[in-house]
Protein backbone atom coordinates (compact mmCIF):
# COMPACT_ATOMS: atom_id res chain seq x y z
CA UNK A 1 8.59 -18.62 30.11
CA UNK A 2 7.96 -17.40 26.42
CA UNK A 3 4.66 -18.58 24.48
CA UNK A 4 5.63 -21.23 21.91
CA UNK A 5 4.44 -18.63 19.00
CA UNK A 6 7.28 -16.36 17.78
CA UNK A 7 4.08 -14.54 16.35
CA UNK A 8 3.39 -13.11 20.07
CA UNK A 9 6.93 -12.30 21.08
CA UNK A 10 6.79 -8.69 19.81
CA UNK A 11 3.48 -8.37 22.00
CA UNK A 12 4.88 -9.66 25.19
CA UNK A 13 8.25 -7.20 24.63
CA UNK A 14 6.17 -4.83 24.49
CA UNK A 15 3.92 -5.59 27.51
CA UNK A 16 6.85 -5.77 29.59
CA UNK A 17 8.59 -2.70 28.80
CA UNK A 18 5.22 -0.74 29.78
CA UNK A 19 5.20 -2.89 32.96
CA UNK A 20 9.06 -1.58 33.68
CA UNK A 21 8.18 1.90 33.05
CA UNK A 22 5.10 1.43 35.56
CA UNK A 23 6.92 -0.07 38.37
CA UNK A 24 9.28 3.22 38.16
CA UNK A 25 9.46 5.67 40.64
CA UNK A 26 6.26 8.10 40.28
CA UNK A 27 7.82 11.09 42.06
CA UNK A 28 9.34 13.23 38.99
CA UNK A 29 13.13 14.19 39.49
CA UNK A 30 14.13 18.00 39.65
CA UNK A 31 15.69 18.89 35.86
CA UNK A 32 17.64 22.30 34.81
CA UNK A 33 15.84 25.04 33.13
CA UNK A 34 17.97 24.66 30.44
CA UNK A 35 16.12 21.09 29.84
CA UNK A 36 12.67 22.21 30.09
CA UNK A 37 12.80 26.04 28.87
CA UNK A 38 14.06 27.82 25.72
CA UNK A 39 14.73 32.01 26.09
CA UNK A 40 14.08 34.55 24.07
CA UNK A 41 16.56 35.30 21.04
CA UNK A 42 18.54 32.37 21.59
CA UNK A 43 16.38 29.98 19.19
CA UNK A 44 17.92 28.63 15.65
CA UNK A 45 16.25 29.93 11.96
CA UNK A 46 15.02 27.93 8.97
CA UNK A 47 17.04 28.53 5.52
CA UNK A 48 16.13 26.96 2.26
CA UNK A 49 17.46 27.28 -1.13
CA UNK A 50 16.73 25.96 -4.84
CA UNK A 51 19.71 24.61 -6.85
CA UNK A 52 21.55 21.88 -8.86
CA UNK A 53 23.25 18.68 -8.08
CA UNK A 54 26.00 17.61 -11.07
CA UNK A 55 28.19 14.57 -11.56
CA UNK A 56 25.65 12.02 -11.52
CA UNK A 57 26.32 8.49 -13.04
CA UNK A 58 23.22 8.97 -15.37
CA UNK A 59 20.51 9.13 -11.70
CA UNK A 60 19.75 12.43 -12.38
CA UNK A 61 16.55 14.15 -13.66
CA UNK A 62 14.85 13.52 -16.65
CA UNK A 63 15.20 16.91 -18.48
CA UNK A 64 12.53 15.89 -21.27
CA UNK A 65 9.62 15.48 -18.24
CA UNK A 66 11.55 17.77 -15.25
CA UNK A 67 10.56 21.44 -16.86
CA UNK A 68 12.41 23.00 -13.85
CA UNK A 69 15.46 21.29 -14.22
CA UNK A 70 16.00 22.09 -18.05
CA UNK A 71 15.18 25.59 -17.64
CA UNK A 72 17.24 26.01 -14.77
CA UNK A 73 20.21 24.43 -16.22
CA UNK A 74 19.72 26.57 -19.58
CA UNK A 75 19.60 29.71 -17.12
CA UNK A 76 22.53 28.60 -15.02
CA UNK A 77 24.45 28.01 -18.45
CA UNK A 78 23.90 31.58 -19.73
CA UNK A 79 24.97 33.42 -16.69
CA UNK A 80 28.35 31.40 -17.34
CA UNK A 81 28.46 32.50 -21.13
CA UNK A 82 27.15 29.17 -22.61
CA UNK A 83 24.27 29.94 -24.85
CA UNK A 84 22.39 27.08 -25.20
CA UNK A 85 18.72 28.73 -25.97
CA UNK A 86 19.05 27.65 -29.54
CA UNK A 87 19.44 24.00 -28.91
CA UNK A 88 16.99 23.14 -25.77
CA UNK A 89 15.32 20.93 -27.52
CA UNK A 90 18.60 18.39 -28.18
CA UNK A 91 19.69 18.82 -24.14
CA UNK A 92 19.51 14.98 -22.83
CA UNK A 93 21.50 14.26 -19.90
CA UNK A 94 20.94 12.35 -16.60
CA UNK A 95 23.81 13.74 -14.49
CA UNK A 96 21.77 16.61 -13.43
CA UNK A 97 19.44 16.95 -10.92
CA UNK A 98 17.47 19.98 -9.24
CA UNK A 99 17.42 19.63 -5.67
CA UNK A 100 15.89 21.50 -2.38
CA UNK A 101 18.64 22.67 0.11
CA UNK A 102 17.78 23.26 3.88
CA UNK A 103 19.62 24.33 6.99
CA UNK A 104 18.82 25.38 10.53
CA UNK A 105 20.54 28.94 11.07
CA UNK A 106 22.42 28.22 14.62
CA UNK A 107 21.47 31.82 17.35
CA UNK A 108 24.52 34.50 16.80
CA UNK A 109 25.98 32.84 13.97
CA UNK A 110 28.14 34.88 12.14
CA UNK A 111 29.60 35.50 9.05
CA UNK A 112 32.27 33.29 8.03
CA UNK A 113 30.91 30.56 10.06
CA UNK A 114 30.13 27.15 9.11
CA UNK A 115 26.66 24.60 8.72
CA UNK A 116 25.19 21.73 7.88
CA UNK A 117 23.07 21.49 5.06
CA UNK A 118 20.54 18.74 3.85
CA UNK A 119 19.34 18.10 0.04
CA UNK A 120 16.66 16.40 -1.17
CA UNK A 121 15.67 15.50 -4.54
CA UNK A 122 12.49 17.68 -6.24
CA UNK A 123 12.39 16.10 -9.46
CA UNK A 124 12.66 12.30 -11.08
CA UNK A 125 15.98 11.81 -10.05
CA UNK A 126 16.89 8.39 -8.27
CA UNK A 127 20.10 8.73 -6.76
CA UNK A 128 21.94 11.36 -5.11
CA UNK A 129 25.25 9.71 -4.57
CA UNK A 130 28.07 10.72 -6.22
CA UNK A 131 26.80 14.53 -6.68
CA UNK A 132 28.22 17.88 -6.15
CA UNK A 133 26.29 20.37 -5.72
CA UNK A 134 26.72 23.81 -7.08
CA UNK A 135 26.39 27.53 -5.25
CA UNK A 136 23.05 27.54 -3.67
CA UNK A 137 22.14 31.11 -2.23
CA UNK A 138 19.80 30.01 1.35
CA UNK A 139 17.00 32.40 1.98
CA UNK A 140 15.29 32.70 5.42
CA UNK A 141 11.75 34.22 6.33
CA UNK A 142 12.25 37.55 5.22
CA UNK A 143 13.82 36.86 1.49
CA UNK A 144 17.38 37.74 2.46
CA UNK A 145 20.08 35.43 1.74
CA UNK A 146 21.91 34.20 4.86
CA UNK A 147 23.73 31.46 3.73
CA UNK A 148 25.54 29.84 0.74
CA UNK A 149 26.17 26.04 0.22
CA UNK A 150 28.08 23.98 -2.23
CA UNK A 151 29.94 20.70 -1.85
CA UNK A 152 30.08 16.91 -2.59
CA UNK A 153 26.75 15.51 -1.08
CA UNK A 154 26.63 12.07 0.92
CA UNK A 155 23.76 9.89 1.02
CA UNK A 156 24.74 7.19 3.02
CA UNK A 157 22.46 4.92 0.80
CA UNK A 158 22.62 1.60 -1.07
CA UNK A 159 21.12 1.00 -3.82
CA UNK A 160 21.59 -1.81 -6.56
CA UNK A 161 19.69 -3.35 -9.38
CA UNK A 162 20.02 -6.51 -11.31
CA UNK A 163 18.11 -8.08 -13.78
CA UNK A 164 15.83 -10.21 -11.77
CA UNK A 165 16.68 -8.15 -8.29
CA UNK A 166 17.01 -4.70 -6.59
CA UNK A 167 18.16 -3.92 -3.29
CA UNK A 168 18.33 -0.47 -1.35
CA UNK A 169 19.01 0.51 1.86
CA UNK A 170 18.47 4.32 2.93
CA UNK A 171 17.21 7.08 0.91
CA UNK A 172 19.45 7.91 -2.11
CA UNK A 173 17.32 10.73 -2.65
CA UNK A 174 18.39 12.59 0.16
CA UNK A 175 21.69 13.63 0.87
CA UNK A 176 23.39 16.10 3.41
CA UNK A 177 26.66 17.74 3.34
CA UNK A 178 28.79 18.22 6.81
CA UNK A 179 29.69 21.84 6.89
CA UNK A 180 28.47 22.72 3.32
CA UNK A 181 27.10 26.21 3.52
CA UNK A 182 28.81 29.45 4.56
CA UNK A 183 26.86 32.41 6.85
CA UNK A 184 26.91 35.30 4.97
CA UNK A 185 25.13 37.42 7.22
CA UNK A 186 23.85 37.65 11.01
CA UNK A 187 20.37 37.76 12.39
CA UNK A 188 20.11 40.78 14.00
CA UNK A 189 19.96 40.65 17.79
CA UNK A 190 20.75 42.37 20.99
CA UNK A 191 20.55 40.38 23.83
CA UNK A 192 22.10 42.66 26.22
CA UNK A 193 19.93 45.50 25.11
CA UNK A 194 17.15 44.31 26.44
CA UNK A 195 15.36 45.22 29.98
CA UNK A 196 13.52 42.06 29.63
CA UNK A 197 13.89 38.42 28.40
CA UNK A 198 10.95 35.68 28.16
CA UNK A 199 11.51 32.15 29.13
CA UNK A 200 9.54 29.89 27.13
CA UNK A 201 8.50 26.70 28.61
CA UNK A 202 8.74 23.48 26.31
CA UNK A 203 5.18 22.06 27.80
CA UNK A 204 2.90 24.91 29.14
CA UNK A 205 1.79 24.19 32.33
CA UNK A 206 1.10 26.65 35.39
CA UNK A 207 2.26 24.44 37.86
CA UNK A 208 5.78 24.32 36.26
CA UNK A 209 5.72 27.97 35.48
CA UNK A 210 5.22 29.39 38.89
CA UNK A 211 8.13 26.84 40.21
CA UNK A 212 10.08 28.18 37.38
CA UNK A 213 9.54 31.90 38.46
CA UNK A 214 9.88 30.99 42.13
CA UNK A 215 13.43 29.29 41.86
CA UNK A 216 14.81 32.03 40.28
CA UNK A 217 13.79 34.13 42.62
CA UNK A 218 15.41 32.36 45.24
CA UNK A 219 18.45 31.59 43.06
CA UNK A 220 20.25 33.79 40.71
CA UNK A 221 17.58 35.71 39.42
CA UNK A 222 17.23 37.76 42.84
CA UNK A 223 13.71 38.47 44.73
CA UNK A 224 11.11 39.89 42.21
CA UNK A 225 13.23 39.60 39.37
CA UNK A 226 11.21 36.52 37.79
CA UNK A 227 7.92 36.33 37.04
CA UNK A 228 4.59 33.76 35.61
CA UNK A 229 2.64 35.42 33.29
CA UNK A 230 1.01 32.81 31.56
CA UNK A 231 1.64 28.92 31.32
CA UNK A 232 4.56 28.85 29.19
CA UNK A 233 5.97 32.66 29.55
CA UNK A 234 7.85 33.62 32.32
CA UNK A 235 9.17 37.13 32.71
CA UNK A 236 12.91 37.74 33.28
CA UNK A 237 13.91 41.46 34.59
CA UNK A 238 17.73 42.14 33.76
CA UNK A 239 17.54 45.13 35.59
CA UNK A 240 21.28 46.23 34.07
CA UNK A 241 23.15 42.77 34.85
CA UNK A 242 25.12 40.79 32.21
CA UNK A 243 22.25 39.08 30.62
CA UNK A 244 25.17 36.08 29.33
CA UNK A 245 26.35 35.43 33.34
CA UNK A 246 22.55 35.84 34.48
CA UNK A 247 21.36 33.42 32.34
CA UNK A 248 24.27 30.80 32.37
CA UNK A 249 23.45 31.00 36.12
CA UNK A 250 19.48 30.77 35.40
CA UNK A 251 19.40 27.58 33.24
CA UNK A 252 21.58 25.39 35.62
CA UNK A 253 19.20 25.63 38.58
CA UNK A 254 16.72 22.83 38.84
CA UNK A 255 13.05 22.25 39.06
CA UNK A 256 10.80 19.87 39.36
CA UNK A 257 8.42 20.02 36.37
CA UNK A 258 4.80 18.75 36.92
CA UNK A 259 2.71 17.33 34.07
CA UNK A 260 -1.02 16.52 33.42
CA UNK A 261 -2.31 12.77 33.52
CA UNK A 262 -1.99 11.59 30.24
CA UNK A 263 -2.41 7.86 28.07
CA UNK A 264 -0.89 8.13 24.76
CA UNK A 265 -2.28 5.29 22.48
CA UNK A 266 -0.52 4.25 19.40
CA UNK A 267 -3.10 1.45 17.87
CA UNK A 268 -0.90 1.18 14.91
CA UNK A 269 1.95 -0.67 16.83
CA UNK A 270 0.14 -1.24 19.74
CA UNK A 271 2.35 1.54 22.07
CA UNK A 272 1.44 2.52 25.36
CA UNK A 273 2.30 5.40 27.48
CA UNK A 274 1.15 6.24 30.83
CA UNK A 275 2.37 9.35 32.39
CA UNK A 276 3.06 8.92 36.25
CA UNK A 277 -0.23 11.38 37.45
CA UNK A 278 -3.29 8.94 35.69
CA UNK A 279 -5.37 7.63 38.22
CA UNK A 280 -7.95 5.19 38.10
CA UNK A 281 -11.56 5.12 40.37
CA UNK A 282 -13.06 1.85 41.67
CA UNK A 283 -13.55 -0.35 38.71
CA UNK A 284 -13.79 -3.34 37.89
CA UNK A 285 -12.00 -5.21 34.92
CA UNK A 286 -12.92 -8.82 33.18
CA UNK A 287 -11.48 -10.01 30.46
CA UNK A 288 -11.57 -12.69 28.19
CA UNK A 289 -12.19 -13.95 24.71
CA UNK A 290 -13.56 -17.49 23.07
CA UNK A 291 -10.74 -18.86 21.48
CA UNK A 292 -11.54 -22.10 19.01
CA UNK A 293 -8.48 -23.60 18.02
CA UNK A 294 -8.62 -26.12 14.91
CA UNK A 295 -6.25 -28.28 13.82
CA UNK A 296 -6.09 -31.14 10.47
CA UNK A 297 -4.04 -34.24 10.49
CA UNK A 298 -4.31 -36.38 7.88
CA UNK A 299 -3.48 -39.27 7.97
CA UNK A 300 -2.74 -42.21 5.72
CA UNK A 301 -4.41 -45.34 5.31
CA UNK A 302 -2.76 -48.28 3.76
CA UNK A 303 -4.68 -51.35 2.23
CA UNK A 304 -3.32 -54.70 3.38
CA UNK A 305 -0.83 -57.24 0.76
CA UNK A 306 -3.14 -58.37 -1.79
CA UNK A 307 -6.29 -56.84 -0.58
CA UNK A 308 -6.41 -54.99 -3.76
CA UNK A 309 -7.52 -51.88 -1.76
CA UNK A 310 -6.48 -48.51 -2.71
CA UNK A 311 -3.86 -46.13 -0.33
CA UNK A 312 -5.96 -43.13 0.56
CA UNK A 313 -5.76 -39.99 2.90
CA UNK A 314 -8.25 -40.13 5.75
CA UNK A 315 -8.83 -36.78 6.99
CA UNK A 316 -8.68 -35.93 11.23
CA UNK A 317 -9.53 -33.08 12.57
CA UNK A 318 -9.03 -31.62 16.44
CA UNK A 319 -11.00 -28.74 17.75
CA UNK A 320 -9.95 -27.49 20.87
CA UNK A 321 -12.48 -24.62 22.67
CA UNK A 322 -10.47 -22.15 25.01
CA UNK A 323 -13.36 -19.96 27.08
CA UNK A 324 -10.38 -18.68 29.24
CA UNK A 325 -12.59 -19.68 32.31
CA UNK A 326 -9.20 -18.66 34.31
CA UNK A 327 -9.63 -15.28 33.86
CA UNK A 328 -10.97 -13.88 37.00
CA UNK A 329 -12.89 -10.41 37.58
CA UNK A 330 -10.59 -7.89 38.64
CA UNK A 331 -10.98 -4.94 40.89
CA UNK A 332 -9.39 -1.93 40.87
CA UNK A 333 -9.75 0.48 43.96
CA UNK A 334 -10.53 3.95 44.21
CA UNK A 335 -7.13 6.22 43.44
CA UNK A 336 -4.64 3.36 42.44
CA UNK A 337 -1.46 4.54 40.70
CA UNK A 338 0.19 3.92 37.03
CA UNK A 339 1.82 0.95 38.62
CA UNK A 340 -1.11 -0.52 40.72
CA UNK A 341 -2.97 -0.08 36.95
CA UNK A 342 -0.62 -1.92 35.29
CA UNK A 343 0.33 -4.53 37.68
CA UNK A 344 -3.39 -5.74 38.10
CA UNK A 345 -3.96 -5.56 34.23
CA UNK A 346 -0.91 -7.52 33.43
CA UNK A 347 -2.45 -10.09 36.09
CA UNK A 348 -5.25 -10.69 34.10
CA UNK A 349 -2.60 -11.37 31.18
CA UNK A 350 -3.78 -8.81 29.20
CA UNK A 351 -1.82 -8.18 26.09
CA UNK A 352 -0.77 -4.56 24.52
CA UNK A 353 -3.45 -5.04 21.98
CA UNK A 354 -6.21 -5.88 24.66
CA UNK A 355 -4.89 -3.09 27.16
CA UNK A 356 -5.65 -0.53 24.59
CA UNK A 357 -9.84 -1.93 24.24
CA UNK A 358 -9.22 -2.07 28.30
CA UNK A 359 -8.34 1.74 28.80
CA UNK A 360 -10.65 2.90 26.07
CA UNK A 361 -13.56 1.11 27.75
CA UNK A 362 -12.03 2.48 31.22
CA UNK A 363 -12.34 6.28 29.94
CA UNK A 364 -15.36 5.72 28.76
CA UNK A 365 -16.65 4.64 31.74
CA UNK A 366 -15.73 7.68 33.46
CA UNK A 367 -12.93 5.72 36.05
CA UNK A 368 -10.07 7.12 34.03
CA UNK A 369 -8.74 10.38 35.56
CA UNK A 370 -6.41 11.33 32.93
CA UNK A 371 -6.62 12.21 29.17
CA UNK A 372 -6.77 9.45 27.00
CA UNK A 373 -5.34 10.37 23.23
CA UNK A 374 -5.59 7.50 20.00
CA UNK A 375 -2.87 8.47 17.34
């Protein structure tokens, strides 16, 4: 049954959904490679670019306060054959606005192809909607352009203001546009090359690694053909095959990963998470706090017919002392598992915000066999 107070709803939610998560079955389930593992080459690249959103209904930047945006607005200008040097001081307008462009360079794009693109506001402006933004050359890394966007933008945002109120929903200040930019050249890359390609593990572990190495040995790979060489590298010997069949092969086998015992703390919204491996030693748990409830009812006192008495408010007050007396001492044997841990704290009814003092107080104690980590 719920408490009466809608206050501790959120609380209990959350108390149960970390109680459904314990109860789960702790033996991990085999994943692909694919899942777990990036390789070599095949990995995306970061593109940014500077440039100007136009066609805003007066949201734009300020061009009296944004420096950038006037200057680069007088520049862009000139390269069309609009001299407007002379008269920067009279330029006032509020359908401009200098924005940041960024874009994830997909592996083996190539020319011609197209990408997303995100923009984001870098000056005063207040909304994006509406915009179009104009050629915007996208550098990577190395200073070469790779990319070139332009396009209407999209926000997805709401935003209105009244007199006496405002609403907004989104961010009006960021926008995106679906397909915007064009690749206008390739990242360099051989993959078949190579002799050798490096599979990167997601989560470093040795464990994992050597599983890694030894499935695809046994699998496609080929006896001796894979290889651990540290906790998140392993070694992959083409040894002349297609390197495209050999590793479309390679990243549908499974394995089973294996991960340290971790607690992951978030005391801000009072989130915990409990990887399957933390175990606890004999400890035991009480808790329990003095709760003083008080409560005022006034009440009203009224003078009898012609008793020329006055109507007053006679105060009552009800205090109400909760020591929690029901809370028993609770024991936790040597070894138990996430869901033993769980089960027996949640049968002290211990709350999210008390399981966090609970664990701390655990580790410090030296009975938690896991790392604990407070974000």
């Amino acid at each position: 049954m719920l408490p009466a107070n809608p206050c501790r709803i959120p609380k209990m939610l959350v108390a149960a959904a970390i109680w459904l998560l314990a109860v789960l079955p702790a033996a991990a389930q085999p994943v692909r490679i694919k899942d777990i593992a990036d390789f070599e080459g095949i990995r995306e690249n970061q593109l940014v670019g500077y440039g100007l959103v136009v066609g805003l209904p007066g949201t734009g930047d300020r061009l009296r306060t944004a420096v950038f945006t006037r200057q680069t607005l007088i520049g862009m200008l000139e390269r069309l054959g609009v001299n407007t040097r002379d008269q920067e001081q009279r330029l006032d307008t509020r359908n401009v606005a200098a924005v940041m462009v960024t874009a994830n360079l997909p592996p083996f794009a190539q020319p011609g192809s197209r990408i997303d693109v995100s923009v984001s506001a870098l000056g005063d402006a207040t909304n994006l909607t509406g915009g179009t933004l104009l050629v915007t050359p996208l550098l990577a890394a190395d200073g070469e352009v790779y990319a070139v966007a332009q396009g209407s933008v999209a926000t997805g945002a709401i935003a209105a203001r009244g007199a006496g109120a405002s609403i907004q929903r989104g961010v009006p200040t960021s926008a995106r546009i679906s397909s915007g930019a064009i690749v206008e050249r390739a990242v360099p890359f051989r993959l078949g090359a190579r002799d050798e390609l490096r599979i990167a593990l997601r989560n470093p572990d040795l464990t994992t690694a050597r599983r890694v190495a030894a499935v695809i040995n046994q699998g496609a790979g080929g006896a001796g053909s894979a290889r651990a060489t540290d906790p998140r590298t392993v070694v992959l010997s083409l040894r002349g095959r297609d390197p495209v069949t050999l590793l479309a092969d390679i990243e549908q086998l499974r394995v089973t990963p294996d991960q340290p015992a971790r607690v992951i703390i978030e005391e801000a919204s009072g989130t915990i998470v409990m990887g399957a491996n933390v175990r606890v030693s004999t400890v035991a748990i009480a808790q329990g706090n003095l709760t003083i409830r008080i409560t005022e009812t006034p009440q009203v006192s009224q003078p009898g017919p012609l008793s020329n008495g006055e109507t007053v408010v006679v105060p009552r007050t009800q205090i109400e002392i909760d020591d929690q007396r029901e809370r028993r001492l609770g024991v936790l044997t040597q070894s138990v598992t996430l869901a033993e841990l769980v089960r027996g704290l949640n049968s002290l009814g211990v709350g999210p915000r008390d399981l966090i003092t609970i664990l701390q107080s655990i580790k410090a104690a030296g009975a938690l066999q896991a790392d604990l980590e407070v974000r």
